[in-house]
N, C-alpha and C. Protein backbone atom coordinates (compact mmCIF):
# COMPACT_ATOMS: atom_id res chain seq x y z
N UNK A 1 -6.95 -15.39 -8.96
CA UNK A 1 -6.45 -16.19 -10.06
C UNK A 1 -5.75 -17.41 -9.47
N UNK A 2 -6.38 -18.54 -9.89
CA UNK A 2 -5.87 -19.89 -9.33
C UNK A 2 -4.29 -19.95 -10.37
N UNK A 3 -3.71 -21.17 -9.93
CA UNK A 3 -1.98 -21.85 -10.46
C UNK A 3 -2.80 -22.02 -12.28
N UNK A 4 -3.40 -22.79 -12.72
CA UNK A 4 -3.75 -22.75 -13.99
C UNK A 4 -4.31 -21.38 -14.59
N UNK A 5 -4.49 -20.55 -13.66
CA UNK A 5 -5.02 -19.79 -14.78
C UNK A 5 -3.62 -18.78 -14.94
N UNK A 6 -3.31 -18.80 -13.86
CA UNK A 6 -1.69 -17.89 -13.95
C UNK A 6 -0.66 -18.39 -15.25
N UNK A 7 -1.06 -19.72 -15.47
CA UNK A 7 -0.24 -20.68 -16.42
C UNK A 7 -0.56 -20.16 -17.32
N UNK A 8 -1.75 -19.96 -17.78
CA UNK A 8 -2.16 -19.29 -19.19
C UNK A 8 -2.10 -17.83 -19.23
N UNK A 9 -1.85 -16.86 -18.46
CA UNK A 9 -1.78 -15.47 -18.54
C UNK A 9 -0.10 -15.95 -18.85
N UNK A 10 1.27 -16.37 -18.32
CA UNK A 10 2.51 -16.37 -18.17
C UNK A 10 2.47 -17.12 -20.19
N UNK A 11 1.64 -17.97 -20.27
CA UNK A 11 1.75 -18.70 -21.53
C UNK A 11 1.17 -17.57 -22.79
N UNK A 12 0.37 -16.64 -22.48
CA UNK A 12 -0.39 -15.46 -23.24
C UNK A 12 1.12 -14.65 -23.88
N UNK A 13 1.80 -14.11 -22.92
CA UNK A 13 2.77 -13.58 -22.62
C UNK A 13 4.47 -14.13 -22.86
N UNK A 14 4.25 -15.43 -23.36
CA UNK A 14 5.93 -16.10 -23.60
C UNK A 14 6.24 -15.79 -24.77
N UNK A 15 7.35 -15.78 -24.92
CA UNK A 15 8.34 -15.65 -26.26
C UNK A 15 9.18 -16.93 -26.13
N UNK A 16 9.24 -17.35 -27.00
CA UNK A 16 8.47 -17.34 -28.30
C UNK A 16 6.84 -17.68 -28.34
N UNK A 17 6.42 -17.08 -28.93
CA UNK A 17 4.73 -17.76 -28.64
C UNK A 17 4.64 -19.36 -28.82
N UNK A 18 3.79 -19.20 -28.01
CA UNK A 18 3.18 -21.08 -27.80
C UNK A 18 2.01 -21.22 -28.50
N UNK A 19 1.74 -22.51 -29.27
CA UNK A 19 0.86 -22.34 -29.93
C UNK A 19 -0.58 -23.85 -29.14
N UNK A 20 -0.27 -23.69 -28.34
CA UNK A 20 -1.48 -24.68 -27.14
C UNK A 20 -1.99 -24.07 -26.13
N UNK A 21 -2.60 -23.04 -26.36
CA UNK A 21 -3.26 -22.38 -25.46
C UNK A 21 -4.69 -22.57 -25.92
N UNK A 22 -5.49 -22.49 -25.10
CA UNK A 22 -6.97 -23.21 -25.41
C UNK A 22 -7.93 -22.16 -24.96
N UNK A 23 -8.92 -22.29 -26.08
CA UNK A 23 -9.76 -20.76 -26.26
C UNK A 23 -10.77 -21.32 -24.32
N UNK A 24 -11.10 -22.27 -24.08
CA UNK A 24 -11.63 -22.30 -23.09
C UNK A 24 -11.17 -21.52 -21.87
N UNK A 25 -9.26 -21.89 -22.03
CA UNK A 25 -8.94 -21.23 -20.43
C UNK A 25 -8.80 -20.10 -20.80
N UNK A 26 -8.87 -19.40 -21.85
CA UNK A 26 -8.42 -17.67 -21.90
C UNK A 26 -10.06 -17.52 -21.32
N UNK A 27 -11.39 -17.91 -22.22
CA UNK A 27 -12.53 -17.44 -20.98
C UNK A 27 -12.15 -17.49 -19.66
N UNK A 28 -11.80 -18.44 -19.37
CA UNK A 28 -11.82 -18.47 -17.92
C UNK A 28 -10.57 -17.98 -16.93
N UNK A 29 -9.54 -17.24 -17.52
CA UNK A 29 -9.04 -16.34 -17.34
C UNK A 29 -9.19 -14.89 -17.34
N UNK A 30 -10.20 -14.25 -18.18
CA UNK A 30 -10.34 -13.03 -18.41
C UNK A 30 -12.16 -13.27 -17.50
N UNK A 31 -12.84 -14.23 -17.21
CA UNK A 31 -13.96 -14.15 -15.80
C UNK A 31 -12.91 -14.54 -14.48
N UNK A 32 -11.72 -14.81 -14.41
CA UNK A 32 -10.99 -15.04 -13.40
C UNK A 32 -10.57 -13.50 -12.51
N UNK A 33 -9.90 -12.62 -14.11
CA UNK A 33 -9.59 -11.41 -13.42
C UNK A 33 -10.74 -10.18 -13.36
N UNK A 34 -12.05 -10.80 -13.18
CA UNK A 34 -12.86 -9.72 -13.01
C UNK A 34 -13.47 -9.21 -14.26
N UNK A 35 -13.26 -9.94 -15.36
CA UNK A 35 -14.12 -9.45 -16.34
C UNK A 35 -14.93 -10.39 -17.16
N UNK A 36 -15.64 -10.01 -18.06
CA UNK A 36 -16.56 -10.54 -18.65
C UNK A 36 -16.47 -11.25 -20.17
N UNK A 37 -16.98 -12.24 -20.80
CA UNK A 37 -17.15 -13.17 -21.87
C UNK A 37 -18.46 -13.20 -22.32
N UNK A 38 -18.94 -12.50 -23.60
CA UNK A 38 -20.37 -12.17 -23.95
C UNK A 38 -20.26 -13.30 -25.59
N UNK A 39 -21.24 -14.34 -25.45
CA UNK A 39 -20.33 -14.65 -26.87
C UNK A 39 -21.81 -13.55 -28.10
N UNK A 40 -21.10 -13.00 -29.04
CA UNK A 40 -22.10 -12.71 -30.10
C UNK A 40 -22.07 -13.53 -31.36
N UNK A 41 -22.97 -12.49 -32.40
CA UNK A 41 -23.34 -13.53 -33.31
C UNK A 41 -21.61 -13.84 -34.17
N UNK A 42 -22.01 -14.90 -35.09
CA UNK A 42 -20.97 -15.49 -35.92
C UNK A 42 -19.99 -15.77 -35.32
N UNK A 43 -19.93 -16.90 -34.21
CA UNK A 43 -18.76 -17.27 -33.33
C UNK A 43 -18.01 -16.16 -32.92
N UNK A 44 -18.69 -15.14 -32.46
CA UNK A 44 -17.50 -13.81 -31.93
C UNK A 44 -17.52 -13.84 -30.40
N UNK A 45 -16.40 -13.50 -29.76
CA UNK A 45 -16.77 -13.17 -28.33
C UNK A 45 -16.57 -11.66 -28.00
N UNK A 46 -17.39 -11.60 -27.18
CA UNK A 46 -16.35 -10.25 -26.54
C UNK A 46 -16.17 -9.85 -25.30
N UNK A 47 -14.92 -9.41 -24.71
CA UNK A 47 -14.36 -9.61 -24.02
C UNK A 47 -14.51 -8.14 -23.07
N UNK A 48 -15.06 -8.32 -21.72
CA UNK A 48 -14.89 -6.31 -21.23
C UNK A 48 -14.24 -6.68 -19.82
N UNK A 49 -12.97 -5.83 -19.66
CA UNK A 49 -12.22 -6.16 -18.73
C UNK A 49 -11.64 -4.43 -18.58
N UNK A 50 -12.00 -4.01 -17.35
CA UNK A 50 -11.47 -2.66 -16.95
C UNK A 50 -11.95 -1.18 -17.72
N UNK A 51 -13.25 -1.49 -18.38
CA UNK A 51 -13.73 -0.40 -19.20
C UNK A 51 -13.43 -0.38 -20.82
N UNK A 52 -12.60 -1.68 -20.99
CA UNK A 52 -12.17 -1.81 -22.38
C UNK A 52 -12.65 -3.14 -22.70
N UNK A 53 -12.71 -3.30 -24.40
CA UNK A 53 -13.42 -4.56 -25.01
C UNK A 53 -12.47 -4.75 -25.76
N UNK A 54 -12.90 -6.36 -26.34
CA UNK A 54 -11.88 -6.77 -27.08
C UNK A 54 -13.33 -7.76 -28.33
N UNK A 55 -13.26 -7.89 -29.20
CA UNK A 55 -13.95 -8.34 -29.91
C UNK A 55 -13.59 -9.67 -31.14
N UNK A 56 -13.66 -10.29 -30.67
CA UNK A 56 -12.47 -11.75 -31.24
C UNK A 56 -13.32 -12.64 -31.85
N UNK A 57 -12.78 -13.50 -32.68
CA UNK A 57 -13.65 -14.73 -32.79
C UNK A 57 -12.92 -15.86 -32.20
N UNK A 58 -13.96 -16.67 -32.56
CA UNK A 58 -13.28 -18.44 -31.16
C UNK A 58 -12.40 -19.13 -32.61
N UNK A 59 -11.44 -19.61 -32.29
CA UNK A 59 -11.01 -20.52 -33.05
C UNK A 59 -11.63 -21.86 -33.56
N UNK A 60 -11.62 -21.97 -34.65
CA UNK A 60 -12.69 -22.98 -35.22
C UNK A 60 -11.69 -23.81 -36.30
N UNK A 61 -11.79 -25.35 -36.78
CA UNK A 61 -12.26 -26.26 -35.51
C UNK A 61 -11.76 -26.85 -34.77
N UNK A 62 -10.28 -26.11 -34.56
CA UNK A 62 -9.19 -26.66 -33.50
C UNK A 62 -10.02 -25.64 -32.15
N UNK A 63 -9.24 -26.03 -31.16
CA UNK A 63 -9.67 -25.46 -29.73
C UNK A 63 -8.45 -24.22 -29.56
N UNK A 64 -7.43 -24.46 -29.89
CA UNK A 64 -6.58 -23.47 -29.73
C UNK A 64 -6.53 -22.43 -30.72
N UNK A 65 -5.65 -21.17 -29.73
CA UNK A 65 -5.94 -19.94 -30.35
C UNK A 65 -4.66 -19.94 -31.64
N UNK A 66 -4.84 -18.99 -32.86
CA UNK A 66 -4.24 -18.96 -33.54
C UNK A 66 -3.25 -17.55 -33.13
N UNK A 67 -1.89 -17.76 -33.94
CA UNK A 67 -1.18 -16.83 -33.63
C UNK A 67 -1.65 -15.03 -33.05
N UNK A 68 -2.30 -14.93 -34.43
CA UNK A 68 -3.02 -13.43 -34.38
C UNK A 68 -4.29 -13.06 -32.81
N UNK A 69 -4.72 -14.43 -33.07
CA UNK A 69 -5.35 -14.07 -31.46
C UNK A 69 -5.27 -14.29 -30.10
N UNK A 70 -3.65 -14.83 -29.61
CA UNK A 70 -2.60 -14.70 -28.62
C UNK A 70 -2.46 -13.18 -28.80
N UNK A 71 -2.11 -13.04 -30.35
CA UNK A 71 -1.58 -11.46 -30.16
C UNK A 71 -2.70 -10.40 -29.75
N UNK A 72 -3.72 -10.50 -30.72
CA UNK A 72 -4.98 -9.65 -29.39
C UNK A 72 -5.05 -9.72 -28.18
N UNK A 73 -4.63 -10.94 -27.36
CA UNK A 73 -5.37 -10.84 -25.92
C UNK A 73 -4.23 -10.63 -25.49
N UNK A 74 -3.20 -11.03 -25.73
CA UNK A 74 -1.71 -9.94 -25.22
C UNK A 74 -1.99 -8.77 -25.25
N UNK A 75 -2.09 -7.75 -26.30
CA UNK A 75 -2.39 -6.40 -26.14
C UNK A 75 -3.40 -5.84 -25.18
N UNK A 76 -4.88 -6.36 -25.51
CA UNK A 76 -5.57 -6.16 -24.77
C UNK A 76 -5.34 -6.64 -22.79
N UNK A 77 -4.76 -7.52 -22.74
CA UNK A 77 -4.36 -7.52 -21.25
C UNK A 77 -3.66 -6.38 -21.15
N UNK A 78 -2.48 -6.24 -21.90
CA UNK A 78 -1.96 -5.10 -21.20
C UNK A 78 -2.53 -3.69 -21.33
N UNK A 79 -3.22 -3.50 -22.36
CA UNK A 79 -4.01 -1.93 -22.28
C UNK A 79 -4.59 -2.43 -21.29
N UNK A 80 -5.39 -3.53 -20.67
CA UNK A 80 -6.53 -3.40 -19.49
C UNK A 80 -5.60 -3.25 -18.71
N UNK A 81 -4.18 -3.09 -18.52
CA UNK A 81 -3.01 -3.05 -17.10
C UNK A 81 -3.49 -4.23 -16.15
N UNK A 82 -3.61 -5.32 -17.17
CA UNK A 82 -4.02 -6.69 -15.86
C UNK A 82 -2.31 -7.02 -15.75
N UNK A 83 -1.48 -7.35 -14.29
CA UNK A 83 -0.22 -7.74 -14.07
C UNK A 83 -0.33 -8.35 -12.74
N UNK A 84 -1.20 -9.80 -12.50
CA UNK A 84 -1.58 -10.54 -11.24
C UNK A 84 -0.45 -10.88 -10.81
């Protein structure tokens, strides 16, 4: 995990939530720590990191994630026990 992508796992994870986090670097954070980005149908992605999935849609038509789906990939990092 490069300095930017650490930025966005520490930014996943702040309190108060931040609301400029960008659906691009969470892909490229969750292929950073070894897992995978499948996109399916109706703008969905899904996400398999450590034997577990996460099944999301992309934020549309801003680039950033909305509250509720910071809060998915928070949870889901930590059920996957990702702590780089």
């Amino acid at each position: 995990m490069n300095k930017k992508q650490r930025k966005i796992y520490d930014a996943i994870f702040r309190e108060p939530m931040t609301n400029n986090i960008l659906w691009d670097d969470v892909i490229t954070l969750i292929k950073a720590i070894g897992g995978t980005a499948t996109e399916e149908d109706n703008r969905g992605v899904r996400f398999d990191v450590n034997k577990l999935s996460l099944n999301i849609h992309s934020p549309h038509p801003q680039k950033q994630l909305k509250r509720y789906q910071i809060k998915a990939i928070r949870e889901f990092l930590f059920k996957a026990r990702i702590n780089p």
